[in-house]
PDB file of N, CA and C in Angstrom:
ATOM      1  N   UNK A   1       0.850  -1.179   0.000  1.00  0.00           N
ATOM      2  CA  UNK A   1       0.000   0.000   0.000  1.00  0.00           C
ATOM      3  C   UNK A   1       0.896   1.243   0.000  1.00  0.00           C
ATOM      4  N   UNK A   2       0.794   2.125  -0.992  1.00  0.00           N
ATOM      5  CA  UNK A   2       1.581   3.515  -0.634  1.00  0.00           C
ATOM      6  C   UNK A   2       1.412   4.450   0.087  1.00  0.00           C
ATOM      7  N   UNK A   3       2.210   4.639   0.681  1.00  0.00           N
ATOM      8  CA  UNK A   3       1.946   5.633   1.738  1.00  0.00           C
ATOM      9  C   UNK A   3       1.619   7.138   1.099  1.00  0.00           C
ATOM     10  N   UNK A   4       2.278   7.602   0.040  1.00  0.00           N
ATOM     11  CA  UNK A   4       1.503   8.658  -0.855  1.00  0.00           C
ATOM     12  C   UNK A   4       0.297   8.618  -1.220  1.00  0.00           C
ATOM     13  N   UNK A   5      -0.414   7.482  -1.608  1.00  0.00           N
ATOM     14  CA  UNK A   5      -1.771   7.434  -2.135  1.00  0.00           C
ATOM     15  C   UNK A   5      -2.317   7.278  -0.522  1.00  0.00           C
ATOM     16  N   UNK A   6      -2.346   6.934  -0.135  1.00  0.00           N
ATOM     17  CA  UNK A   6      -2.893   7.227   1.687  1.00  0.00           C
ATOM     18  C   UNK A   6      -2.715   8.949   2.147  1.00  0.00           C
ATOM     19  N   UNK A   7      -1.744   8.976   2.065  1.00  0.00           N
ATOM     20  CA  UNK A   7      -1.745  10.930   2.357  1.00  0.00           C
ATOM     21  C   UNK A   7      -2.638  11.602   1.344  1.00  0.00           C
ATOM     22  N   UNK A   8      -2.788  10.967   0.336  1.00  0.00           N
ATOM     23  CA  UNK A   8      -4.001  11.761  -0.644  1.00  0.00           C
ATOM     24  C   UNK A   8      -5.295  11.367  -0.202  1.00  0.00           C
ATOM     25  N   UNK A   9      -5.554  10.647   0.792  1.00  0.00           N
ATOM     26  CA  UNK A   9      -7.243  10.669   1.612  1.00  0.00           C
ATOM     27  C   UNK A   9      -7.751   9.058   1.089  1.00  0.00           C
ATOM     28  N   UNK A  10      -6.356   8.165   0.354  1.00  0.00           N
ATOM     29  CA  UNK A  10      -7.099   6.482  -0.541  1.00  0.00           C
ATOM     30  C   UNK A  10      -7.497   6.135   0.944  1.00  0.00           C
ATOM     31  N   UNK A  11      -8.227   4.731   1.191  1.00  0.00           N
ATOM     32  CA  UNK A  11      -8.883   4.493   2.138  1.00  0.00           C
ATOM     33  C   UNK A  11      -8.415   3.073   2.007  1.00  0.00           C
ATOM     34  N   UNK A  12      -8.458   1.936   2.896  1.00  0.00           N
ATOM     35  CA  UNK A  12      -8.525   0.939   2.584  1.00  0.00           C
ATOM     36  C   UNK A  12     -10.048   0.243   2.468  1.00  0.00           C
ATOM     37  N   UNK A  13      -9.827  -0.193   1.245  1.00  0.00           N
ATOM     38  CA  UNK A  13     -11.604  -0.694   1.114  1.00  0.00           C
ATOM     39  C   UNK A  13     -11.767  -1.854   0.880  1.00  0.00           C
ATOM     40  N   UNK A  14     -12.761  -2.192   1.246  1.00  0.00           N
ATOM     41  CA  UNK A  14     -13.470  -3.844   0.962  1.00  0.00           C
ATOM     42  C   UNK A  14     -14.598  -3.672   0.226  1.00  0.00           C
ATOM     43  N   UNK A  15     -14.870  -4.681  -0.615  1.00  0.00           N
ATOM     44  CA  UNK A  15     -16.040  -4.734  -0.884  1.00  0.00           C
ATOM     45  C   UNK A  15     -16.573  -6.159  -0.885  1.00  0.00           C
ATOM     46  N   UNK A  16     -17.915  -6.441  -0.613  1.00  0.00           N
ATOM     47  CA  UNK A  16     -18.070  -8.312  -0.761  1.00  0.00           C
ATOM     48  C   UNK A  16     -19.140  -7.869  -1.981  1.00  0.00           C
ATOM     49  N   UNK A  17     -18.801  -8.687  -2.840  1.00  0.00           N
ATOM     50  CA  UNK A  17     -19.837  -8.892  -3.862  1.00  0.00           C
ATOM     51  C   UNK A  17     -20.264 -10.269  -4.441  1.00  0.00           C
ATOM     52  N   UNK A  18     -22.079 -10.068  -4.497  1.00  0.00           N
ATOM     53  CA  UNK A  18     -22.673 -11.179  -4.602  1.00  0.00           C
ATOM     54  C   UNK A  18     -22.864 -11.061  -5.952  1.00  0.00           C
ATOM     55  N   UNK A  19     -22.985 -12.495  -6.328  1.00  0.00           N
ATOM     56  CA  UNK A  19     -22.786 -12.877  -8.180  1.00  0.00           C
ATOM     57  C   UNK A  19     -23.309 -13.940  -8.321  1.00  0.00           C
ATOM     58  N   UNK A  20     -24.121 -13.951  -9.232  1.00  0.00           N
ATOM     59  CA  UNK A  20     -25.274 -14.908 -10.152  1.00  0.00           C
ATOM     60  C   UNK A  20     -24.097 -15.801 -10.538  1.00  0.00           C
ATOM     61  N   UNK A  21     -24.090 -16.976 -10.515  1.00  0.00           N
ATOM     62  CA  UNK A  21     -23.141 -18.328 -11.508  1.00  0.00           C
ATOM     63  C   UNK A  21     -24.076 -18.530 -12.631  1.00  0.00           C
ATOM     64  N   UNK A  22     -23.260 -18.485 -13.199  1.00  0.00           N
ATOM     65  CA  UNK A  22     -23.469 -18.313 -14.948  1.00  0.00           C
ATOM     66  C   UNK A  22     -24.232 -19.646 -15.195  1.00  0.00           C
ATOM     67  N   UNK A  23     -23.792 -20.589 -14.659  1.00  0.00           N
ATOM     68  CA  UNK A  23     -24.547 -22.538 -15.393  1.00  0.00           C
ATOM     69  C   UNK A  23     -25.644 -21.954 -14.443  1.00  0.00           C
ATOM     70  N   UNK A  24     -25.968 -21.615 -13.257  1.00  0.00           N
ATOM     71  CA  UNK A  24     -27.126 -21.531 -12.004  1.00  0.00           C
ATOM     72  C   UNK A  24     -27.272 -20.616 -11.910  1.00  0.00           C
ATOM     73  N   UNK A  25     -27.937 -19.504 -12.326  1.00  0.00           N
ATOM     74  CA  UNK A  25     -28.425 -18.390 -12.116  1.00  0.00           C
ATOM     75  C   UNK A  25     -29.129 -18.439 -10.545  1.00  0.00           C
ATOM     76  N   UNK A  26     -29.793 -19.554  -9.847  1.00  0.00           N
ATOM     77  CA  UNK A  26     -30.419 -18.906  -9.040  1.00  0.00           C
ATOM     78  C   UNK A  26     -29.573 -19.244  -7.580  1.00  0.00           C
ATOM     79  N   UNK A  27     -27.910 -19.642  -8.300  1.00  0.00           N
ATOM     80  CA  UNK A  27     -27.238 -19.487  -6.844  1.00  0.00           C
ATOM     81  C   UNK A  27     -25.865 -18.306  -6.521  1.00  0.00           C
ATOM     82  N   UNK A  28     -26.062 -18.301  -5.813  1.00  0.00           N
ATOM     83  CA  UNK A  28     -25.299 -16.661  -5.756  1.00  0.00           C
ATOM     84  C   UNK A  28     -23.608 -17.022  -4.811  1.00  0.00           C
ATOM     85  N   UNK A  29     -22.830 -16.570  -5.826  1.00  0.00           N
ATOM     86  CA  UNK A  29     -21.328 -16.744  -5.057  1.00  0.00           C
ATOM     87  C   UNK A  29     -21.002 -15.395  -4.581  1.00  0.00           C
ATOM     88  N   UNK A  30     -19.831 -15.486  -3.480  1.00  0.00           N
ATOM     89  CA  UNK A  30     -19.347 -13.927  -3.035  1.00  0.00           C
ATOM     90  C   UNK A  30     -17.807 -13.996  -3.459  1.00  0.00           C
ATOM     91  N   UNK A  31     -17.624 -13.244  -4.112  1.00  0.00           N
ATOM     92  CA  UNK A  31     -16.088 -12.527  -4.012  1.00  0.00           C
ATOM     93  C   UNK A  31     -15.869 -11.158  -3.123  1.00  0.00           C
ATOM     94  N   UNK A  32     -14.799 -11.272  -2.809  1.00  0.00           N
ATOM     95  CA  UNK A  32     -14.862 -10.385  -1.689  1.00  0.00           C
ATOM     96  C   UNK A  32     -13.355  -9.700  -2.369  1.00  0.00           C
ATOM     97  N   UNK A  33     -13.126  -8.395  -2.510  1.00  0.00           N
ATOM     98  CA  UNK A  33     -12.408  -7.324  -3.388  1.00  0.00           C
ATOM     99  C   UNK A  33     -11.887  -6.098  -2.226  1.00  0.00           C
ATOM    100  N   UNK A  34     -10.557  -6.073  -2.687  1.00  0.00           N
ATOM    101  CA  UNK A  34      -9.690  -4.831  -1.509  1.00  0.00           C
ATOM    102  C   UNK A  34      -9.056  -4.144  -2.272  1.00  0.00           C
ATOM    103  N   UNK A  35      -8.606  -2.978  -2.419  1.00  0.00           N
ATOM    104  CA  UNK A  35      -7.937  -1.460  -2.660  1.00  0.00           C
ATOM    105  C   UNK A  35      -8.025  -0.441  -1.835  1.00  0.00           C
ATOM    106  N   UNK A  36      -7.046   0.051  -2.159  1.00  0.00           N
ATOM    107  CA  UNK A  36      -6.982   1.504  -1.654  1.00  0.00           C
ATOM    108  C   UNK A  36      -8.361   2.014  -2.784  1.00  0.00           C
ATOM    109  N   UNK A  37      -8.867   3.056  -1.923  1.00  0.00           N
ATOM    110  CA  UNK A  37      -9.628   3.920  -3.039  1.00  0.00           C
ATOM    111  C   UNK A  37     -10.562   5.278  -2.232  1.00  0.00           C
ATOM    112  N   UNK A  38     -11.013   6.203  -2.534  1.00  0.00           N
ATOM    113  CA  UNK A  38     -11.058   7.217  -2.234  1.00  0.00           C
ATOM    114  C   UNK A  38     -13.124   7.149  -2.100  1.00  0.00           C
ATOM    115  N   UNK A  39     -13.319   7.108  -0.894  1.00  0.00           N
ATOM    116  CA  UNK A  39     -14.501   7.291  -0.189  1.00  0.00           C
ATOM    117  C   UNK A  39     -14.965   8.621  -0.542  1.00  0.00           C
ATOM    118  N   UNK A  40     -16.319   9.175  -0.915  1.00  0.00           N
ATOM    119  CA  UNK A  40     -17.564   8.026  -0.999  1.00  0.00           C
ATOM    120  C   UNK A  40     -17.613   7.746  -2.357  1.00  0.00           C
ATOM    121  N   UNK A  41     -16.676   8.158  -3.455  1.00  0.00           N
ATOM    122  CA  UNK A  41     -16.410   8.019  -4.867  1.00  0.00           C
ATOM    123  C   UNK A  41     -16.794   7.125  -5.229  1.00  0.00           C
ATOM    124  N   UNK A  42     -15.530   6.218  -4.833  1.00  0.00           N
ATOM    125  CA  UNK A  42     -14.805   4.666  -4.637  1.00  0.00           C
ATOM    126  C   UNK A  42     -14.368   4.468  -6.720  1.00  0.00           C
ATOM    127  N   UNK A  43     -13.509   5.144  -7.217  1.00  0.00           N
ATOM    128  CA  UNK A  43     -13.060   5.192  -8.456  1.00  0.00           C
ATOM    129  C   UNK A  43     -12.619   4.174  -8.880  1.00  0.00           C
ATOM    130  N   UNK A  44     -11.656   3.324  -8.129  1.00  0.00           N
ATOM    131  CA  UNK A  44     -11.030   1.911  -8.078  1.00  0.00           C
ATOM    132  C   UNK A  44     -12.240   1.242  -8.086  1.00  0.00           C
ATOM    133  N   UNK A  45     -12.810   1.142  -7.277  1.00  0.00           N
ATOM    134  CA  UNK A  45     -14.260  -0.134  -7.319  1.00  0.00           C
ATOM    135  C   UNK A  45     -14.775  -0.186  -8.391  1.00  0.00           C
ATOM    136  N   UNK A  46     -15.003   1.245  -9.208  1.00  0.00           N
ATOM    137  CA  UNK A  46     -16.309   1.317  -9.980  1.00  0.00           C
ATOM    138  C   UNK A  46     -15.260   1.164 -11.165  1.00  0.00           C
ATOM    139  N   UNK A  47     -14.226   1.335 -11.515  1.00  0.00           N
ATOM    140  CA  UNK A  47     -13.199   0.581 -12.568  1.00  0.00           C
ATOM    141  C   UNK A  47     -13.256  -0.777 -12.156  1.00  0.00           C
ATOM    142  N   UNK A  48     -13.354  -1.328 -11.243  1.00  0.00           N
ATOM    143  CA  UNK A  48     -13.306  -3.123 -11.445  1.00  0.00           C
ATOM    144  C   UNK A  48     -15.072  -3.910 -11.900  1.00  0.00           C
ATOM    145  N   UNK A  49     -15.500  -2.762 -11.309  1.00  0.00           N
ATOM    146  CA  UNK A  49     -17.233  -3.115 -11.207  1.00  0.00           C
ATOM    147  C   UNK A  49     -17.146  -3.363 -12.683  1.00  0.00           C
ATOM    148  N   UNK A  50     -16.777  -2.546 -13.551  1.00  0.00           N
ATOM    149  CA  UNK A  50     -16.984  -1.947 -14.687  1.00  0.00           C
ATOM    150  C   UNK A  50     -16.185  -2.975 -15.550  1.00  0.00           C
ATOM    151  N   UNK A  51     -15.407  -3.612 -15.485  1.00  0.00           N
ATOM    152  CA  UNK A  51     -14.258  -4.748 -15.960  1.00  0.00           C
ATOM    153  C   UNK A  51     -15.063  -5.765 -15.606  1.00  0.00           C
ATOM    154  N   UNK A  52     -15.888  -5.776 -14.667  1.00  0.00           N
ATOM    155  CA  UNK A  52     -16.540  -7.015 -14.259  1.00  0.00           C
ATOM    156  C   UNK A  52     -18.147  -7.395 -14.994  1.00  0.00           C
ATOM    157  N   UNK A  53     -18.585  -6.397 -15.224  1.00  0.00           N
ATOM    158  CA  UNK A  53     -19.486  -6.425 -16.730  1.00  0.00           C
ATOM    159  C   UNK A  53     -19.482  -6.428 -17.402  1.00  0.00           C
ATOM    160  N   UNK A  54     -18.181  -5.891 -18.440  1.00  0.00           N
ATOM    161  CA  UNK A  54     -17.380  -6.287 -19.279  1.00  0.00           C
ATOM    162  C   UNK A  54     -16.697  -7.755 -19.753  1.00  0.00           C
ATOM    163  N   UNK A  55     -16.273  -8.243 -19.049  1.00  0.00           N
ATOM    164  CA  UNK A  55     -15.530  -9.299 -19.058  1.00  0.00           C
ATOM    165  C   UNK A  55     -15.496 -10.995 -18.892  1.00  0.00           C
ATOM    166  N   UNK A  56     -17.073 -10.606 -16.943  1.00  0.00           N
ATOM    167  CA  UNK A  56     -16.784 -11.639 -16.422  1.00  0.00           C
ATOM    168  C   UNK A  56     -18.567 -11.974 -16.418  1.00  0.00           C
ATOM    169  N   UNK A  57     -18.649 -13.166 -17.122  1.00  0.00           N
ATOM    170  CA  UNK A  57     -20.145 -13.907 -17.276  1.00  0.00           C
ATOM    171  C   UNK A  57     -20.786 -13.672 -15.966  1.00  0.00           C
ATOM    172  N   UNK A  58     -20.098 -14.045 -14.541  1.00  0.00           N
ATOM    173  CA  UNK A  58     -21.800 -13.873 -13.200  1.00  0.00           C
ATOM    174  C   UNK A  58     -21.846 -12.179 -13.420  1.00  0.00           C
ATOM    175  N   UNK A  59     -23.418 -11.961 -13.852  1.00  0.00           N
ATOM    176  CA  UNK A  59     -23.765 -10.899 -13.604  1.00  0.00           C
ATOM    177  C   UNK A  59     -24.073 -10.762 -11.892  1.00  0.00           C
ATOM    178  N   UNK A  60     -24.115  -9.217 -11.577  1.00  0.00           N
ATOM    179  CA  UNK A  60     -24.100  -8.495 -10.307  1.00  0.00           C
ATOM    180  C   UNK A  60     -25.198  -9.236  -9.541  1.00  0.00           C
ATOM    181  N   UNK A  61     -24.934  -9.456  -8.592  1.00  0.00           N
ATOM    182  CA  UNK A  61     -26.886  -9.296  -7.747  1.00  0.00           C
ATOM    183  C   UNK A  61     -26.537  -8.049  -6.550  1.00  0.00           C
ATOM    184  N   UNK A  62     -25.357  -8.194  -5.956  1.00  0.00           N
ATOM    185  CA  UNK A  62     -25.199  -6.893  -4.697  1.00  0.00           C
ATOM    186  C   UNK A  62     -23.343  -6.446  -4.577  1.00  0.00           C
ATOM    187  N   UNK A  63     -23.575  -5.280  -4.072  1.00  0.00           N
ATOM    188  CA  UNK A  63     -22.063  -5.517  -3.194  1.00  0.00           C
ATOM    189  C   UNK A  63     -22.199  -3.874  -2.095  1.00  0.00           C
ATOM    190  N   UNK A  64     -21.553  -4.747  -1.210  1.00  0.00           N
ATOM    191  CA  UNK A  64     -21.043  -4.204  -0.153  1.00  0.00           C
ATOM    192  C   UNK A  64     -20.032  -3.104   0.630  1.00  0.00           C
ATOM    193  N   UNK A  65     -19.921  -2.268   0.544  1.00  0.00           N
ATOM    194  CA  UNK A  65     -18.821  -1.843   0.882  1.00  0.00           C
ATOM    195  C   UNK A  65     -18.177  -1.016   2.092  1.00  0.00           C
ATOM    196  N   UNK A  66     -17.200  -1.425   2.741  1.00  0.00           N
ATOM    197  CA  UNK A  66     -16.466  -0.733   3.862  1.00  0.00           C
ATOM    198  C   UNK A  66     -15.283   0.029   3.343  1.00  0.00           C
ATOM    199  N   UNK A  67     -14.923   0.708   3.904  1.00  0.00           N
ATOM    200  CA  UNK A  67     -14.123   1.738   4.105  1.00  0.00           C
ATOM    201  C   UNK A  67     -13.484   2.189   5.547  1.00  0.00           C
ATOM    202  N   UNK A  68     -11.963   2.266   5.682  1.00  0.00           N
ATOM    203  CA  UNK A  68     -11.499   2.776   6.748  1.00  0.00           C
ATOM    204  C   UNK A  68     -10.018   3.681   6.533  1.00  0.00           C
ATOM    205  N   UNK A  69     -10.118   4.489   7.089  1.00  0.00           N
ATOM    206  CA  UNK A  69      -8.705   5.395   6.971  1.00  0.00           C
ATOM    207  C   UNK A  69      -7.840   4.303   7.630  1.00  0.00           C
ATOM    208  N   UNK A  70      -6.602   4.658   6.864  1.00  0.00           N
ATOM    209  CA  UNK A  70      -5.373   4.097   7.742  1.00  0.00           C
ATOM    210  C   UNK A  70      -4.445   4.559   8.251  1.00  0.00           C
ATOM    211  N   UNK A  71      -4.375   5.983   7.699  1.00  0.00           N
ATOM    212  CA  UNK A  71      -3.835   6.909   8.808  1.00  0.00           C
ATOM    213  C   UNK A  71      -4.300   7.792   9.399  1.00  0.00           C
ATOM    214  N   UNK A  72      -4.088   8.330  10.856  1.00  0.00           N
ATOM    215  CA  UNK A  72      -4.919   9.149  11.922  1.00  0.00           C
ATOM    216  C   UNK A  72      -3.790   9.368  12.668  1.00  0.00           C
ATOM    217  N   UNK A  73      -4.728  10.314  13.627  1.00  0.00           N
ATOM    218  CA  UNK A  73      -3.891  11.153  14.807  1.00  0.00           C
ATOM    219  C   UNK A  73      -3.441   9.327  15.770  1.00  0.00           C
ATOM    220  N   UNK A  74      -2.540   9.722  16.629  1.00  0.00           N
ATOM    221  CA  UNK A  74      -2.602   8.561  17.616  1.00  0.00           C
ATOM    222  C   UNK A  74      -3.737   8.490  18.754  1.00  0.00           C
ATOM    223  N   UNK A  75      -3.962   7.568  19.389  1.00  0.00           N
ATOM    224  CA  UNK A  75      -5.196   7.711  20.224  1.00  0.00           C
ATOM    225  C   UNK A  75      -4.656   7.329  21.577  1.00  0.00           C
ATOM    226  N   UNK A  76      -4.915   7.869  22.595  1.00  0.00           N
ATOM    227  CA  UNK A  76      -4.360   7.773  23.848  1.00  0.00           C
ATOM    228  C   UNK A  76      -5.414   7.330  24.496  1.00  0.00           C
ATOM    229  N   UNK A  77      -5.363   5.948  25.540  1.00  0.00           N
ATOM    230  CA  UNK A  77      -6.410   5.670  26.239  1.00  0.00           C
ATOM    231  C   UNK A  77      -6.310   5.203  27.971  1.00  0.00           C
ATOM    232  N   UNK A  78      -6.950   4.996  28.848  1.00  0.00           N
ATOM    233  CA  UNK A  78      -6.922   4.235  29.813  1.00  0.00           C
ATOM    234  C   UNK A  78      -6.775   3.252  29.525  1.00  0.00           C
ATOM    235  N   UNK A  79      -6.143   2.439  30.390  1.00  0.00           N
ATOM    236  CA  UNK A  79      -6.425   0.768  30.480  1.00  0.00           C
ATOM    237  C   UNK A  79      -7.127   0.562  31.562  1.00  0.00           C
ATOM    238  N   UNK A  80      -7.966  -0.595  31.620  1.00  0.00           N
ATOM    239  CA  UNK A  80      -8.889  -0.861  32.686  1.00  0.00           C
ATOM    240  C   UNK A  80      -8.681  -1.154  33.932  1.00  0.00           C
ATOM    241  N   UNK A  81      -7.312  -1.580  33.878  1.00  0.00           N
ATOM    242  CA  UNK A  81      -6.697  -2.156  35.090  1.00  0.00           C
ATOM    243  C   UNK A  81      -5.254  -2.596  34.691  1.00  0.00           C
ATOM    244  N   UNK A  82      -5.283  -2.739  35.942  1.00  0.00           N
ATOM    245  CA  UNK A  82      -3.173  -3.149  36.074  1.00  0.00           C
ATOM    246  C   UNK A  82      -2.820  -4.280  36.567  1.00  0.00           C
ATOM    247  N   UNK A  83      -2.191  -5.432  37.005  1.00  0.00           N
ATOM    248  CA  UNK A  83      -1.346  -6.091  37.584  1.00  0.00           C
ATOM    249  C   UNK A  83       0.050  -5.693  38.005  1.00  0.00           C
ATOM    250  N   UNK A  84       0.554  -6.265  38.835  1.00  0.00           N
ATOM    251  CA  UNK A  84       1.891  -6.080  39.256  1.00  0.00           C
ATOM    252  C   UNK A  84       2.208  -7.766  39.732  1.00  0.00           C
ATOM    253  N   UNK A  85       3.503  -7.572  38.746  1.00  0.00           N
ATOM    254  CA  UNK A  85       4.150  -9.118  39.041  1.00  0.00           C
ATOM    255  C   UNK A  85       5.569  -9.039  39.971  1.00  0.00           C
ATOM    256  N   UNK A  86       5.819  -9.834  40.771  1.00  0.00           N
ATOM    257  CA  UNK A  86       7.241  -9.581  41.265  1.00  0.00           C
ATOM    258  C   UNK A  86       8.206 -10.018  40.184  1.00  0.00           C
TER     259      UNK A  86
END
């Protein structure tokens, strides 16, 4: 993952997508798809979406998608409790 395309706001993304099988239309497989890509756009996705109607026989039935930054401020917290060992 580049750390330049991350300082430009890319996100790490998932997507799960559900897909018609071509011999069985009425059973549905998931591929599940990751990039960097830029929220709520998602430019990368919709270039593979787009290769994927193009190209690949299971047509669409759904897909999913998450998104999370991977870089942020640091986060400082309590811990709940302590031990002490000798």
């Amino acid at each position: 993952m580049s750390l330049v395309r991350q300082l430009q706001d890319y996100r790490l993304t998932t997507a799960e997508i559900l897909y018609r099988l071509p011999d069985h239309p009425h059973v549905l497989q998931t591929f599940i798809w990751q990039d960097l890509d830029i929220a709520p756009v998602y430019p990368v996705l919709h270039k593979f979406l787009d290769f994927w109607g193009r190209e690949i026989e299971g047509s669409l039935h759904s897909v999913r998608v998450a998104s999370a930054s991977l870089i942020g401020p640091a986060r400082i917290g309590h811990i709940g409790e302590s031990m002490l060992l000798h």
